[in-house]
C-alpha atoms as a PDB file:
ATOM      1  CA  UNK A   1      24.433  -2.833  -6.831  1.00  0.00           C
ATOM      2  CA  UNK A   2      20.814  -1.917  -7.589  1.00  0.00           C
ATOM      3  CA  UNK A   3      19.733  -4.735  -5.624  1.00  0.00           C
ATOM      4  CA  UNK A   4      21.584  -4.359  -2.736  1.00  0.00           C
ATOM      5  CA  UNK A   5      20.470  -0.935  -2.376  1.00  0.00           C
ATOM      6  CA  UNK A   6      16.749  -2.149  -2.408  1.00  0.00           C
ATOM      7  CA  UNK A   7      17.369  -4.967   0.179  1.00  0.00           C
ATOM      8  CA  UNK A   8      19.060  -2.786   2.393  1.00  0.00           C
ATOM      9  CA  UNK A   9      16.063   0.117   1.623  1.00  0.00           C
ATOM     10  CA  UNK A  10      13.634  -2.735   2.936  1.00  0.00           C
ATOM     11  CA  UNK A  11      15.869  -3.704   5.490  1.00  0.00           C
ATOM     12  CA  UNK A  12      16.136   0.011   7.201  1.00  0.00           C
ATOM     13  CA  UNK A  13      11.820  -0.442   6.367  1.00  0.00           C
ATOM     14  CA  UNK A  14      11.632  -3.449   8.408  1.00  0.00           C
ATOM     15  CA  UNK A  15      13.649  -2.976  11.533  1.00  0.00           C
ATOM     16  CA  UNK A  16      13.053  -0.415  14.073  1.00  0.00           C
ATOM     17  CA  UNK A  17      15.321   1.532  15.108  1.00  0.00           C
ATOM     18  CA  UNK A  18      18.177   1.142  17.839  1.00  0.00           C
ATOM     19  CA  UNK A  19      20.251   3.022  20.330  1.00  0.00           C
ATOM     20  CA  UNK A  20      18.699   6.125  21.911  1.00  0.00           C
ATOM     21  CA  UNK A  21      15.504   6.139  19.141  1.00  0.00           C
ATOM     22  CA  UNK A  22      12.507   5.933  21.318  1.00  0.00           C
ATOM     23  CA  UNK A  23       9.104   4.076  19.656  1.00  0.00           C
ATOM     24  CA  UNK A  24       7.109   5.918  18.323  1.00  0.00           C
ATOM     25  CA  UNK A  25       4.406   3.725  20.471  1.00  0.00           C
ATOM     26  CA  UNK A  26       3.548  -0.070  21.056  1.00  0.00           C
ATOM     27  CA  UNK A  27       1.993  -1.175  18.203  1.00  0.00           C
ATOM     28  CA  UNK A  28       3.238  -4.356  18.107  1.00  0.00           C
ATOM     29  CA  UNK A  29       4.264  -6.503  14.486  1.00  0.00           C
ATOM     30  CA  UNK A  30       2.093  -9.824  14.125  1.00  0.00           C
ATOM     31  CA  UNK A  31       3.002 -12.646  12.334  1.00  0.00           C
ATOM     32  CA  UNK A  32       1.514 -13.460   9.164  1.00  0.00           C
ATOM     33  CA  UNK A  33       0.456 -11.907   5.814  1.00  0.00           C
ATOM     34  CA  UNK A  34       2.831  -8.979   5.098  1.00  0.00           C
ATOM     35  CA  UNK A  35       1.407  -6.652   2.236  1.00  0.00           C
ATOM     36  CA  UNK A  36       4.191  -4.345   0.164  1.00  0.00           C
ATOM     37  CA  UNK A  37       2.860  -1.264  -1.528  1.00  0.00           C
ATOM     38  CA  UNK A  38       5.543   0.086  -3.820  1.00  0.00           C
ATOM     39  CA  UNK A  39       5.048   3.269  -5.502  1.00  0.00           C
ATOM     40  CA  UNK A  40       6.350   3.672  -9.257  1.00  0.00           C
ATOM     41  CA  UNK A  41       7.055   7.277 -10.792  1.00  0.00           C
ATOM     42  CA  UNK A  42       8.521   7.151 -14.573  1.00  0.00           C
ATOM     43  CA  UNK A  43       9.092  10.131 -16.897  1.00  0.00           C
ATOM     44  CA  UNK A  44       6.003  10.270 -18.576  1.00  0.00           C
ATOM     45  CA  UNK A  45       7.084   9.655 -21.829  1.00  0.00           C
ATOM     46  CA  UNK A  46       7.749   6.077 -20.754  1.00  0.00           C
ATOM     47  CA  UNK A  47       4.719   5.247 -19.093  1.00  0.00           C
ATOM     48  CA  UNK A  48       3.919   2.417 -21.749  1.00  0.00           C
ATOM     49  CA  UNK A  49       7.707   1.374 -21.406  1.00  0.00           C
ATOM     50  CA  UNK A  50       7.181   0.969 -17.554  1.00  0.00           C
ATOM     51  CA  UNK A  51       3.706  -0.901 -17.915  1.00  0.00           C
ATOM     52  CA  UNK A  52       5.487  -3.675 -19.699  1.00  0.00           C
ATOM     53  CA  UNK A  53       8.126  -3.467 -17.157  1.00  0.00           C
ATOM     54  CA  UNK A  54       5.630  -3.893 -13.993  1.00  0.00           C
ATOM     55  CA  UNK A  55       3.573  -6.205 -15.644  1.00  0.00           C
ATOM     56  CA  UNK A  56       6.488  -8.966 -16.035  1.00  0.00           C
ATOM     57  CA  UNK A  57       7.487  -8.339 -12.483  1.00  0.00           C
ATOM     58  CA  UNK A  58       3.931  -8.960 -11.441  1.00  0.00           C
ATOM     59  CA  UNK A  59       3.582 -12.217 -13.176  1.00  0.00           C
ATOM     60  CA  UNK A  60       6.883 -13.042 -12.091  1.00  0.00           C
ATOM     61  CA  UNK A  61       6.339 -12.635  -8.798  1.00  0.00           C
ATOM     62  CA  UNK A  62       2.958 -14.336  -8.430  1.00  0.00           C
ATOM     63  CA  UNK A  63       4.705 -17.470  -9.507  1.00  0.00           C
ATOM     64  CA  UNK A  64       7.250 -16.940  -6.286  1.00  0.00           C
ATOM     65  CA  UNK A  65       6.650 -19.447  -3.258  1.00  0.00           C
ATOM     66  CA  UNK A  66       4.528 -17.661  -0.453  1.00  0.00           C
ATOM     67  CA  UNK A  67       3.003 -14.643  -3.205  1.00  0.00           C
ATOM     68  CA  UNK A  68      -0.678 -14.426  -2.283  1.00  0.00           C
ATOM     69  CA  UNK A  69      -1.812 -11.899  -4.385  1.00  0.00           C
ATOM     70  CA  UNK A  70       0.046  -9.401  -6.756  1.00  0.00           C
ATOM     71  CA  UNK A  71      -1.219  -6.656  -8.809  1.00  0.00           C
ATOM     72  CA  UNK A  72      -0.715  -3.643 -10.794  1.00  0.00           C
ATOM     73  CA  UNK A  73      -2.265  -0.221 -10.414  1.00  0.00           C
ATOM     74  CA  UNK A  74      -1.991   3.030 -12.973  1.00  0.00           C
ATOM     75  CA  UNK A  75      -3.435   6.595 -10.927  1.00  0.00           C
ATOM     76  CA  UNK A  76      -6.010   8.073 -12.546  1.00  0.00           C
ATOM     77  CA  UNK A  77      -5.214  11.222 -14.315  1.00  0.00           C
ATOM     78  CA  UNK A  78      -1.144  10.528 -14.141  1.00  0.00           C
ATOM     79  CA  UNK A  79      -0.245   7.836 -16.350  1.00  0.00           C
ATOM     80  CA  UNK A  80       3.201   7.527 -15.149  1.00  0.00           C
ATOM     81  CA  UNK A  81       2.477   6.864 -11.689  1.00  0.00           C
ATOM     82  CA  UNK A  82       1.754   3.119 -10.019  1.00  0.00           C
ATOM     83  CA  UNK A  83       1.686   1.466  -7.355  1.00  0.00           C
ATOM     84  CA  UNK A  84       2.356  -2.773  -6.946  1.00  0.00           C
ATOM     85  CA  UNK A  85       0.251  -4.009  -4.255  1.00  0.00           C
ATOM     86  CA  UNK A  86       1.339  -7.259  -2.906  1.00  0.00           C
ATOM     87  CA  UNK A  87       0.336  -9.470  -0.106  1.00  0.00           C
ATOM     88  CA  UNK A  88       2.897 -12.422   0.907  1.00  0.00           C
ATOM     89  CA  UNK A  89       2.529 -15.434   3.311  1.00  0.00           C
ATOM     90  CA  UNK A  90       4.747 -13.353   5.912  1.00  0.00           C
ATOM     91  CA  UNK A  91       8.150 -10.997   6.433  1.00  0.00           C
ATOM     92  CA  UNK A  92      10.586 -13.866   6.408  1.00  0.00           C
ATOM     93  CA  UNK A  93       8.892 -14.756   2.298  1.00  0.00           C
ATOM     94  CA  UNK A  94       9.284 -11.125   1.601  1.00  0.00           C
ATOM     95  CA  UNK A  95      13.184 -10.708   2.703  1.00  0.00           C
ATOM     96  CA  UNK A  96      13.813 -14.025   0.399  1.00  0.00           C
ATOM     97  CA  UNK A  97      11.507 -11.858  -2.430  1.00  0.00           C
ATOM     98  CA  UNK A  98      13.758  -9.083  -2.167  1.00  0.00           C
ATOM     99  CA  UNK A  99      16.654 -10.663  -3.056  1.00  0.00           C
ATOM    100  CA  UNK A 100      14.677 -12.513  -6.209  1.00  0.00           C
ATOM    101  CA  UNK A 101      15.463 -12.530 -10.100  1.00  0.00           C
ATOM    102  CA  UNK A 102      12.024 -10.451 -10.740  1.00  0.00           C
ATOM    103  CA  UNK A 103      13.202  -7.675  -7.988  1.00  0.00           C
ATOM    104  CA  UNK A 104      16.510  -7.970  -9.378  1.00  0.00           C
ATOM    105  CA  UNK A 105      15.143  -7.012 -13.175  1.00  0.00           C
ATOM    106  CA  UNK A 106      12.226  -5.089 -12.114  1.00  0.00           C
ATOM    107  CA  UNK A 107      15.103  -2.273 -10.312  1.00  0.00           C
ATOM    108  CA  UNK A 108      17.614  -2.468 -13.176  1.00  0.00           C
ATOM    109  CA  UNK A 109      14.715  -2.577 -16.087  1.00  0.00           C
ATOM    110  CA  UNK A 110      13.271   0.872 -14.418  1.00  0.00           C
ATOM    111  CA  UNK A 111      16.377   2.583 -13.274  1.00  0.00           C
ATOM    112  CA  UNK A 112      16.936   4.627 -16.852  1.00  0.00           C
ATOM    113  CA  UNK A 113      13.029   6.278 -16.548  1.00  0.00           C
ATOM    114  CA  UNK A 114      12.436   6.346 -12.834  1.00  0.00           C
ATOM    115  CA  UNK A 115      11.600   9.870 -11.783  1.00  0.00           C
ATOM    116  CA  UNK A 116      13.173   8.297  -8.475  1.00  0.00           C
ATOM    117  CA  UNK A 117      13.739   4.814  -6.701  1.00  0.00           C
ATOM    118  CA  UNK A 118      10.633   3.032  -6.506  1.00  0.00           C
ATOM    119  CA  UNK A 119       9.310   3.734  -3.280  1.00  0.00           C
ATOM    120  CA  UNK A 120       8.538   0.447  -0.750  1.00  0.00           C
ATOM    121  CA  UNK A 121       5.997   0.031   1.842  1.00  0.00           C
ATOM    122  CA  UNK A 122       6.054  -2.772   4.096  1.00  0.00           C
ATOM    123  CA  UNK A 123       2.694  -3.136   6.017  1.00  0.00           C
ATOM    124  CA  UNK A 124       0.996  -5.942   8.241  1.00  0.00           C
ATOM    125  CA  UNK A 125      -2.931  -5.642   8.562  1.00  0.00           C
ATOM    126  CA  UNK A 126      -5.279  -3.891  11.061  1.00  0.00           C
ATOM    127  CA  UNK A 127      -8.001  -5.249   9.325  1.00  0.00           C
ATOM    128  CA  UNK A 128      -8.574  -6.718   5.924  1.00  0.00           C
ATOM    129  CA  UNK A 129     -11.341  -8.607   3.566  1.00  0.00           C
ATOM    130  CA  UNK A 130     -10.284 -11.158   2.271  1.00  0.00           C
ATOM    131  CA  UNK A 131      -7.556 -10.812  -0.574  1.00  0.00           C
ATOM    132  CA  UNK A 132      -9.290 -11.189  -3.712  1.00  0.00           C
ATOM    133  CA  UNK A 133      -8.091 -10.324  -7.364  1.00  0.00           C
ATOM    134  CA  UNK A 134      -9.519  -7.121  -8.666  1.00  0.00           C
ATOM    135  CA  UNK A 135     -11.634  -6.776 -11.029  1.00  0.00           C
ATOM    136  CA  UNK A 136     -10.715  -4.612 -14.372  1.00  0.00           C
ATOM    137  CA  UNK A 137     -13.689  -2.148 -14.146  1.00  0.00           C
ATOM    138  CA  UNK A 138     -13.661  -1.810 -10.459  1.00  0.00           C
ATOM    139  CA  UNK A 139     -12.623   1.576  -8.699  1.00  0.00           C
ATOM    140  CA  UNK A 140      -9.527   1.135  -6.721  1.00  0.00           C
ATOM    141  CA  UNK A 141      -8.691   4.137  -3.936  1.00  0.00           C
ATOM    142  CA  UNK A 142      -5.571   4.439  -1.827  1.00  0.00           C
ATOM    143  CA  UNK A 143      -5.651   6.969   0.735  1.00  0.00           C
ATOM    144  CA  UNK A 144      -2.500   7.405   2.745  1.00  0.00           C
ATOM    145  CA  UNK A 145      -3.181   8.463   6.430  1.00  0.00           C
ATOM    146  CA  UNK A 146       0.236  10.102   8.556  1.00  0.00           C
ATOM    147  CA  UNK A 147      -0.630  10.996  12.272  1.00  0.00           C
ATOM    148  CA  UNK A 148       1.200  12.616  14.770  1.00  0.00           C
ATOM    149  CA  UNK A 149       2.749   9.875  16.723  1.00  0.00           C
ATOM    150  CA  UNK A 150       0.989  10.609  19.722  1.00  0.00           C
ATOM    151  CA  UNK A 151      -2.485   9.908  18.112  1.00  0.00           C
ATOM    152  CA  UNK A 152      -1.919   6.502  16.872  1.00  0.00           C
ATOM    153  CA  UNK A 153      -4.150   5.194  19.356  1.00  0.00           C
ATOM    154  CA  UNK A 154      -7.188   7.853  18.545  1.00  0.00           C
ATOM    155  CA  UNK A 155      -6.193   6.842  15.053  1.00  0.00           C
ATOM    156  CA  UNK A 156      -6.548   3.452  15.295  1.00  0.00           C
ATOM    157  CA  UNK A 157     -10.304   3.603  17.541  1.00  0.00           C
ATOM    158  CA  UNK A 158     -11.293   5.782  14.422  1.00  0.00           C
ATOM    159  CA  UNK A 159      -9.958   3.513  11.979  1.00  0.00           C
ATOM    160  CA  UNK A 160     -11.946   0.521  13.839  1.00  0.00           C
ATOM    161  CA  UNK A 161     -15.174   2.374  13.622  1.00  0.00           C
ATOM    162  CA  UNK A 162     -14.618   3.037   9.634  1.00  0.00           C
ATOM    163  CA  UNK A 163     -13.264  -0.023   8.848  1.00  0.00           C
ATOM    164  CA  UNK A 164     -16.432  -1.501  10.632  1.00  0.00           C
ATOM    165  CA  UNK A 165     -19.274   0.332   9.021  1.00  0.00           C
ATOM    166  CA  UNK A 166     -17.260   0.583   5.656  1.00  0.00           C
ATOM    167  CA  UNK A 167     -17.201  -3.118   4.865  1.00  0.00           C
ATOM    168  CA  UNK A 168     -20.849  -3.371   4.959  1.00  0.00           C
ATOM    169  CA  UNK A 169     -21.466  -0.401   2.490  1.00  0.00           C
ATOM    170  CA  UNK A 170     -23.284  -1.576  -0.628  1.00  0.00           C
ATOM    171  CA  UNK A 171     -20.751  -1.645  -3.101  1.00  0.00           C
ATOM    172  CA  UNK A 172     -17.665  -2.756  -1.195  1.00  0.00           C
ATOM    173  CA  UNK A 173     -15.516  -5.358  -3.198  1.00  0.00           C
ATOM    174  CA  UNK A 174     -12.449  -4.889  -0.677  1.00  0.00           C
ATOM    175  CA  UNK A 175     -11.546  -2.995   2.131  1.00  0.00           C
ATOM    176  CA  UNK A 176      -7.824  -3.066   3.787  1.00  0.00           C
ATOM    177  CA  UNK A 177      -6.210  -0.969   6.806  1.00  0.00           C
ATOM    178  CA  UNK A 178      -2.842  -1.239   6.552  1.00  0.00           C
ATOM    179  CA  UNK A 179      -0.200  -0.272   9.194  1.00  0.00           C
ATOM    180  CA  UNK A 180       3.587   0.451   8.469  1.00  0.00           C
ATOM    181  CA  UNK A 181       4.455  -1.488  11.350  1.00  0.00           C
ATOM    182  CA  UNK A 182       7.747  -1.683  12.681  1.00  0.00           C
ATOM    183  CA  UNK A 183       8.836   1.430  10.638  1.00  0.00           C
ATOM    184  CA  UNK A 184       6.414   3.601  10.559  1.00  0.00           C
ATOM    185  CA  UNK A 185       3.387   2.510  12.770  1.00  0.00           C
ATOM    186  CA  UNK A 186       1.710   6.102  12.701  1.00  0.00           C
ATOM    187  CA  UNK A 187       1.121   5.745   8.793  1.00  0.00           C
ATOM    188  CA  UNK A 188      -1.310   3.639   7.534  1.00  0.00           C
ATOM    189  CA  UNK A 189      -2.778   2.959   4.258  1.00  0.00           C
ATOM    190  CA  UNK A 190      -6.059   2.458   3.334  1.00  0.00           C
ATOM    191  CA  UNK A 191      -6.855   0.341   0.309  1.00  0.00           C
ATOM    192  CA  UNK A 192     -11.081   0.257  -1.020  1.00  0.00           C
ATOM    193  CA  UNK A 193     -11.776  -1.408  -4.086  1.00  0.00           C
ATOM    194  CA  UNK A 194     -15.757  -0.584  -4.715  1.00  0.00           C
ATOM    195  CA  UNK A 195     -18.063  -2.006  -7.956  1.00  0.00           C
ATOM    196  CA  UNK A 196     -18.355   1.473  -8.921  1.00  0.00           C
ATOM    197  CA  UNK A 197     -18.108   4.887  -9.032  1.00  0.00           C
ATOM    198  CA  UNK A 198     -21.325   6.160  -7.463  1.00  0.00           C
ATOM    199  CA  UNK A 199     -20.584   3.135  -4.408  1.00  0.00           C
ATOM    200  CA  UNK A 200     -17.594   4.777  -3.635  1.00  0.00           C
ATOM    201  CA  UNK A 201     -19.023   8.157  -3.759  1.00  0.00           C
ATOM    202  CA  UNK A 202     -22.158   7.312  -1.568  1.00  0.00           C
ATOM    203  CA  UNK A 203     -19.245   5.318   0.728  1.00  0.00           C
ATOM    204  CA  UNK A 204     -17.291   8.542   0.838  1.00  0.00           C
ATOM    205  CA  UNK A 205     -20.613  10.791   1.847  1.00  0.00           C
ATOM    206  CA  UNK A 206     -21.955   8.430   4.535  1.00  0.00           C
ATOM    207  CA  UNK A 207     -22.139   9.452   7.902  1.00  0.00           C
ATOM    208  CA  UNK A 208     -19.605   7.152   9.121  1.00  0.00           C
ATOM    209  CA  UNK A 209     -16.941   8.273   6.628  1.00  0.00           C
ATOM    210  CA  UNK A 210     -17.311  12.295   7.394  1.00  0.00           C
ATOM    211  CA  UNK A 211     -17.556  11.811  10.732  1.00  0.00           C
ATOM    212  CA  UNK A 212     -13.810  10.125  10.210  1.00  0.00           C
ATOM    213  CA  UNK A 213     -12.400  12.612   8.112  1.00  0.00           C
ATOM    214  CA  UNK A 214     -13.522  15.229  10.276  1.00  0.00           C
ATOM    215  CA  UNK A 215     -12.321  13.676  13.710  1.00  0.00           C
ATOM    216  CA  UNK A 216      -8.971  12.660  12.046  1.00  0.00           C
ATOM    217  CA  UNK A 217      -8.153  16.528  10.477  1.00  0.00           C
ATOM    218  CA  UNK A 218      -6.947  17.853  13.551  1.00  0.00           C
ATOM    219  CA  UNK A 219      -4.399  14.880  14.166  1.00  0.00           C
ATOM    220  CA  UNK A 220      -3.018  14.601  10.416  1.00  0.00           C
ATOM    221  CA  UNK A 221       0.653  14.872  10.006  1.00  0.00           C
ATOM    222  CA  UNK A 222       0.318  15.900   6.180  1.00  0.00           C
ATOM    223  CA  UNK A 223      -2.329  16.264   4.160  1.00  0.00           C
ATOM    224  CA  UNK A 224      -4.849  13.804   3.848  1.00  0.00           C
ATOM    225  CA  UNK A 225      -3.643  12.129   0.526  1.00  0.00           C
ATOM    226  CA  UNK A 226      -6.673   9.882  -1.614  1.00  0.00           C
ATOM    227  CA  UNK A 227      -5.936   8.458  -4.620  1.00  0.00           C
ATOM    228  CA  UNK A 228      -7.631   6.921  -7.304  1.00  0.00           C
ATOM    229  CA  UNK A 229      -6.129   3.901  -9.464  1.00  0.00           C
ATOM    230  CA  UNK A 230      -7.446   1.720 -12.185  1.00  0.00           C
ATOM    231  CA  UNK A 231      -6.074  -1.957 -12.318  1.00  0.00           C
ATOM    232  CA  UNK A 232      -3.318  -2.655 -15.031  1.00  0.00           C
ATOM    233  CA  UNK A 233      -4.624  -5.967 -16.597  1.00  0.00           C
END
């Protein structure tokens, strides 16, 4: 039952909607890599519980046909909050992934300590390094960007211009825009992983990153949301 739920969850993720809905605006999907962000909140009490939980899903999934790149990620400061950040060879992989053995344990092994279903993100890339395994003492950030839906476009020029200057910061390991595309193509996601803290700090105070925060304020449909994660070996 657990598993049907998810597949149809990813399901109502994947394909936009029909009838009267109108689109939201023409960002169109692309073929190719398809990266899943799914957000994990346990009671905290059984955050060591629900590492050993994620961390067999992980492996098991990396061993699936068409995984590129699967990892774990614990939020700083909130032990009992993750996030799974995947990257598969493209949507068609990811349906037959959803209806896999590890998915299949991974929602029925969690279900007695979620705080709430484990929340799935299904993204194709703007732009991307790339994919390359994190390493353990690297600073991982996740910011998650919601615009009104008439700014996508103003969103995405700013988002070229960051994305641009960003990967040639000193200090950038990995830099990834992310766009919920069909289902939500005015939120996007943006994953850094830097060598340290004072790289992403002198990232975050450069020129080219206030001048994005400050044009993209005015547009945001929720608070601007930043993260920080540490990678969950």
């Amino acid at each position: 039952m657990k598993l049907r739920f998810f597949a149809a969850a990813f399901l109502a993720l994947a394909i936009p909607l029909s009838g009267n809905a109108q689109p939201q605006n023409t960002v169109a999907e692309i073929a190719g890599p398809t990266y899943l962000m799914t957000y994990v909140e346990v009671v905290p009490s059984a955050a060591a519980q629900a590492v050993n939980i994620l961390r067999d899903y992980r492996n098991a999934a990396r061993r699936e046909p068409g995984a590129v790149q699967v990892d774990l990620y614990r939020e700083k400061g909130q032990s009992h909050r993750f996030v799974l950040g995947e990257i598969w060879q493209n949507r068609t992989i990811v349906q037959d992934h959803v209806k896999s053995a590890a998915t299949a344990a991974l929602m029925q092994r969690l279900k007695p300590i979620e705080l709430g279903p484990p929340d799935i993100r299904i993204h194709q890339a703007h732009s991307a390094t790339s994919p390359k395994a994190p390493s353990p003492n690297d600073v991982i950030i996740i910011s998650h960007v919601d615009v009104f839906g008439g700014n996508v476009e103003k969103l995405i020029a700013l988002l070229n211009t960051l994305g641009e200057a960003s990967r040639k910061d000193s200090g950038v390991v990995r830099y990834e825009i992310l766009d919920e595309v069909p289902a939500h193509v005015n939120h996007f996601r943006v994953l850094e992983e830097w060598a340290s803290s004072a790289a992403w700090e002198a990232h975050d105070r450069a020129p080219h990153t206030q001048a994005y925060r400050e044009a993209v304020m005015p547009m945001l449909g929720t608070p601007y949301d930043q993260r920080l994660y540490d990678v969950v070996n």
